[in-house]
Structure formats: C-alpha cells, structure tokens
C-alpha atoms as a PDB file:
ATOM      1  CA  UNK A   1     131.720  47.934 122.231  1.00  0.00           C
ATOM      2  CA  UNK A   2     130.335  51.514 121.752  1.00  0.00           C
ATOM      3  CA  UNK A   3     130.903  52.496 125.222  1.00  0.00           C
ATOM      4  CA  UNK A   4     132.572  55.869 124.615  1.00  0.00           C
ATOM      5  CA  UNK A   5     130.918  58.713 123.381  1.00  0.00           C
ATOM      6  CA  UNK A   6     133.194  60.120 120.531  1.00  0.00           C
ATOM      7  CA  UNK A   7     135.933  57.336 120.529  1.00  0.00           C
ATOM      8  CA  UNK A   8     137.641  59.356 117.848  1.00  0.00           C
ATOM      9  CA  UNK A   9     138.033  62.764 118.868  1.00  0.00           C
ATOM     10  CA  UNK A  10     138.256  63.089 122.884  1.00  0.00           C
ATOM     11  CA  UNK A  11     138.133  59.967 124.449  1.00  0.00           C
ATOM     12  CA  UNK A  12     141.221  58.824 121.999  1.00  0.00           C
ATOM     13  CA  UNK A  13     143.712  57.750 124.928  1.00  0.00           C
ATOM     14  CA  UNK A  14     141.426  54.804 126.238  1.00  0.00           C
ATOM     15  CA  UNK A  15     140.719  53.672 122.813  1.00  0.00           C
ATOM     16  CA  UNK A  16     144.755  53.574 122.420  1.00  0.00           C
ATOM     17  CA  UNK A  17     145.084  51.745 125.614  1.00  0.00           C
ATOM     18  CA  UNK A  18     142.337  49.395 124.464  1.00  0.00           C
ATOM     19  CA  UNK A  19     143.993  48.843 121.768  1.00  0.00           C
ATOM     20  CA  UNK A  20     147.732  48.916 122.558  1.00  0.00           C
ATOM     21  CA  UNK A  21     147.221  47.992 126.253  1.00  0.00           C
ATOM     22  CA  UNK A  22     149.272  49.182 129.288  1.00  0.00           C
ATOM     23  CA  UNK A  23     152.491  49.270 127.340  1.00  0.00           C
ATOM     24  CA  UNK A  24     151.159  51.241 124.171  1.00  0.00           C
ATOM     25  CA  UNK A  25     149.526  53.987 126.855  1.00  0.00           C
ATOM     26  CA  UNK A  26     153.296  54.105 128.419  1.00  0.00           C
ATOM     27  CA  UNK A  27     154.828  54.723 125.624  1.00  0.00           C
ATOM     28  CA  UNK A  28     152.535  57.594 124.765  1.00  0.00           C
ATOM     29  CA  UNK A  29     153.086  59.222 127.801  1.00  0.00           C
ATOM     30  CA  UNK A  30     156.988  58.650 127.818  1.00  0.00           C
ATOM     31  CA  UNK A  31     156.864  60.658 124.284  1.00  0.00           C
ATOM     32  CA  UNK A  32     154.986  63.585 125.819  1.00  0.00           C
ATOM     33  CA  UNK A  33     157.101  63.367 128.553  1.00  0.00           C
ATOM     34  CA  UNK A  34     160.079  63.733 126.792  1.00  0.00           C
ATOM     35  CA  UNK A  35     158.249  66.520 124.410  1.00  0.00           C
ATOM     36  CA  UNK A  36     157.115  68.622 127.245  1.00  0.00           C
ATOM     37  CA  UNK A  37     161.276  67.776 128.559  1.00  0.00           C
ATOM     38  CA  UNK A  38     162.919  69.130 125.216  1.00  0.00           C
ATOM     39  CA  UNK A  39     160.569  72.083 125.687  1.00  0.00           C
ATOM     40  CA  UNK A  40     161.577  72.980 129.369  1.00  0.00           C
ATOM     41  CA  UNK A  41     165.218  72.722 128.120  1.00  0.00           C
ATOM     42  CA  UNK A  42     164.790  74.997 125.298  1.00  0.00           C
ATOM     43  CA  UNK A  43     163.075  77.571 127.632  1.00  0.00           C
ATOM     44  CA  UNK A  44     165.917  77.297 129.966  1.00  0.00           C
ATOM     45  CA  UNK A  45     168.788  77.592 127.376  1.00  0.00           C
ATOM     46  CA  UNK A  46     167.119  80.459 125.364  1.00  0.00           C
ATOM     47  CA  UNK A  47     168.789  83.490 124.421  1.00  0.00           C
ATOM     48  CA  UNK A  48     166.661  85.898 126.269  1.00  0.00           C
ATOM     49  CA  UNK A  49     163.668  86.673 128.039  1.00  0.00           C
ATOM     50  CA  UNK A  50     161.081  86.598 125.558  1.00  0.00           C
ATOM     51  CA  UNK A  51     161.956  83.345 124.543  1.00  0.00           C
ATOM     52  CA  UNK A  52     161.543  82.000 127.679  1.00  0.00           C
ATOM     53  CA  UNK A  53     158.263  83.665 127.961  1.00  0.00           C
ATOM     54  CA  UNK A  54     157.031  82.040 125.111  1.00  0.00           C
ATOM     55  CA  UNK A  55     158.461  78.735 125.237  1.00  0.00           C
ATOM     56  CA  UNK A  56     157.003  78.148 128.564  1.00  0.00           C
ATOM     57  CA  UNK A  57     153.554  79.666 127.360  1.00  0.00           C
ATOM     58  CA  UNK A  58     154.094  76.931 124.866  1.00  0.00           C
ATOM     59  CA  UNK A  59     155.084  74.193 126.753  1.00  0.00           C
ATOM     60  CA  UNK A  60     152.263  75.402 129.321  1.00  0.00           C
ATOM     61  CA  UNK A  61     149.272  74.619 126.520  1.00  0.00           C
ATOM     62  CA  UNK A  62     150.968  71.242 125.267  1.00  0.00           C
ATOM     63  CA  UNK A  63     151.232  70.024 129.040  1.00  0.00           C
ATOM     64  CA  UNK A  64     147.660  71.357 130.137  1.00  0.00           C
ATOM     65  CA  UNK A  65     146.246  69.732 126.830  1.00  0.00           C
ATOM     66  CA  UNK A  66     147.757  66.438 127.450  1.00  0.00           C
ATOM     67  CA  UNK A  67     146.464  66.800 130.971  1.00  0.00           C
ATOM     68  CA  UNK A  68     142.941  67.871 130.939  1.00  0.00           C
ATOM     69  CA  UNK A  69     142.475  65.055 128.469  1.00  0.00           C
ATOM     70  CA  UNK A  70     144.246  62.196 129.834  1.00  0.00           C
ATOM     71  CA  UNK A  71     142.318  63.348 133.004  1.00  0.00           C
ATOM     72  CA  UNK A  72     139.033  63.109 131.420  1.00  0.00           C
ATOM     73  CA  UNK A  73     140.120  59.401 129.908  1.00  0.00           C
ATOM     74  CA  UNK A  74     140.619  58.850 133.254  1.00  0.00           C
ATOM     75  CA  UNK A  75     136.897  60.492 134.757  1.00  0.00           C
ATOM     76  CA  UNK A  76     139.577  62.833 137.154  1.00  0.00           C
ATOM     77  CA  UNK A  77     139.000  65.842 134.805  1.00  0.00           C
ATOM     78  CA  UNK A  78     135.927  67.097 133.512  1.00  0.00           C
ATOM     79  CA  UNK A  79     134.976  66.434 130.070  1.00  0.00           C
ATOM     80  CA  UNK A  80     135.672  69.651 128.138  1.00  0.00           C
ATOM     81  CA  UNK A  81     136.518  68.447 124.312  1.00  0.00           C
ATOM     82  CA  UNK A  82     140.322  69.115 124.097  1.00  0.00           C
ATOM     83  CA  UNK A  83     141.880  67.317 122.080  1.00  0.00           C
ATOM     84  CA  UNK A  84     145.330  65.029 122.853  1.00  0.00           C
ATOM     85  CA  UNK A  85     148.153  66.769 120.764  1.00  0.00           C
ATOM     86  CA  UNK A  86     149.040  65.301 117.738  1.00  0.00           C
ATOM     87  CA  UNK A  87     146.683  61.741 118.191  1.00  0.00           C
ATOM     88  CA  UNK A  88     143.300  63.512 118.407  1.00  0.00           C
ATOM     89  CA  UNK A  89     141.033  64.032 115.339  1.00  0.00           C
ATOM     90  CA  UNK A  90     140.821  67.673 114.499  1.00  0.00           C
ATOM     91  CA  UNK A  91     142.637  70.134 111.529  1.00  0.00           C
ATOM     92  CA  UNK A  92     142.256  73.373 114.081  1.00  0.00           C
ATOM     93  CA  UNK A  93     144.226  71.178 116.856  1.00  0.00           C
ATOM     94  CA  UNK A  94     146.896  69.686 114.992  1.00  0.00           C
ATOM     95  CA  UNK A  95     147.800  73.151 113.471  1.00  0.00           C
ATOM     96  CA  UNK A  96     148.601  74.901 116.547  1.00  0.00           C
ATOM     97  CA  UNK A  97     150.616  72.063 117.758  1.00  0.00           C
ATOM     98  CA  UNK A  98     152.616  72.214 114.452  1.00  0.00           C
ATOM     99  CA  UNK A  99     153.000  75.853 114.995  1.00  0.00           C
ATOM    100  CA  UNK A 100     153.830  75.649 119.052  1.00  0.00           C
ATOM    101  CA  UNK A 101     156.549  73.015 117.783  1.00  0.00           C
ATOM    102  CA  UNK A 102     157.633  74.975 114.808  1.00  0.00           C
ATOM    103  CA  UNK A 103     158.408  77.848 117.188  1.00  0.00           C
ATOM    104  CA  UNK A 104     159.434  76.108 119.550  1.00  0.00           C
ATOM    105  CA  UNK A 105     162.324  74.485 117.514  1.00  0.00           C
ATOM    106  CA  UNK A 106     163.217  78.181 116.194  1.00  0.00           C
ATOM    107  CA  UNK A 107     164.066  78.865 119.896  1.00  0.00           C
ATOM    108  CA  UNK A 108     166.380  76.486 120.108  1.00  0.00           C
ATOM    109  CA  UNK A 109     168.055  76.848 116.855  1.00  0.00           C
ATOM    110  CA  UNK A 110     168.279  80.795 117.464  1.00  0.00           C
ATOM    111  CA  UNK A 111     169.512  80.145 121.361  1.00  0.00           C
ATOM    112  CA  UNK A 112     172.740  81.489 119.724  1.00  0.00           C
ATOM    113  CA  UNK A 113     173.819  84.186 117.233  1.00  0.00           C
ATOM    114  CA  UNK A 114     174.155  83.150 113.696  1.00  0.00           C
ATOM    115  CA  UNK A 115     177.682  82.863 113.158  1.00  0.00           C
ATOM    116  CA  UNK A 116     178.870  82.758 109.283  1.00  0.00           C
END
C-alpha cells in the first residue's frame, strides 16, 4: 500500500510480517534467537580470553542490530537505517555478518587444540 518509507532496506521486518504474518515474524525471531544462542555458547566454551572477548563483541553487534531494527519496525526505537542481519538489502551489511559468522565459527572449531 506504500505506507513504509524504504520497504526494502529498513523497514524489512513488517513487510515480512505482512507478508508471512504472525507465524513467519516468529520464526524469524526464533532463528536469531537461536543465532545469538550458538554465539553465547561459543563465547562461553572458548579456549581463552580473547576469544571470548571477541565472540561477545560479535554476538553484541548481531543482537544490537536485530534490536535497534526490530525496534524501529515496531516505532520503540528510533529510526537510524540499520539493517536486519542477513534479510536486509545492503552488500556492506551482509559482509560483516558473513565475516562476524565466519569468525565466529573459527572459535568454536579452534575451542580445542588441533590434534593429528
């Protein structure tokens, strides 16, 4: 109906739950959920300190991504452009999540020495 400013980019969560309904938005949120899960468990089980550090810096920018912009869906948050991790339209954006997952799976598959 043309109601939302930039349906594509930043307001992407409300055209999903347009779309998908109540039960298409839950199911969103259960996957980031258990994303932003994983990633607590691989700070907690990492090897040492740094990896903690950075899994939680991580895990810290995934959560207050998925925050600030379900937020603004919701008119709670100000409107500030961030995009939701990997459903938002943007190259920049989906990079860094590919990298903060790409590192973040290296932490867990380092949490032990390599044994030959």
């Amino acid at each position: 109906m043309g109601y939302l400013p930039e349906n594509h980019t930043d307001f992407i969560f409300s055209v999903l739950c347009e779309e998908l309904g109540f039960f298409g938005g839950f199911i969103l949120l259960f996957l980031f959920f258990n994303l932003i899960w994983r990633g607590i468990r691989i700070a907690v089980q990492a090897k040492d300190k740094t990896d903690t550090l950075i899994a939680v810096g991580l895990l810290a920018m995934l959560l207050f991504h998925v925050l600030e912009n379900i937020g603004m869906n919701l008119g709670i948050m100000p409107i500030a452009g961030i995009p939701l991790p990997f459903i938002s339209f943007g190259g920049t954006a989906m990079i860094t999540n590919l990298i903060a997952i790409g590192i973040l799976s290296s932490i867990w598959v380092h949490r032990q020495g390599i044994m030959f």
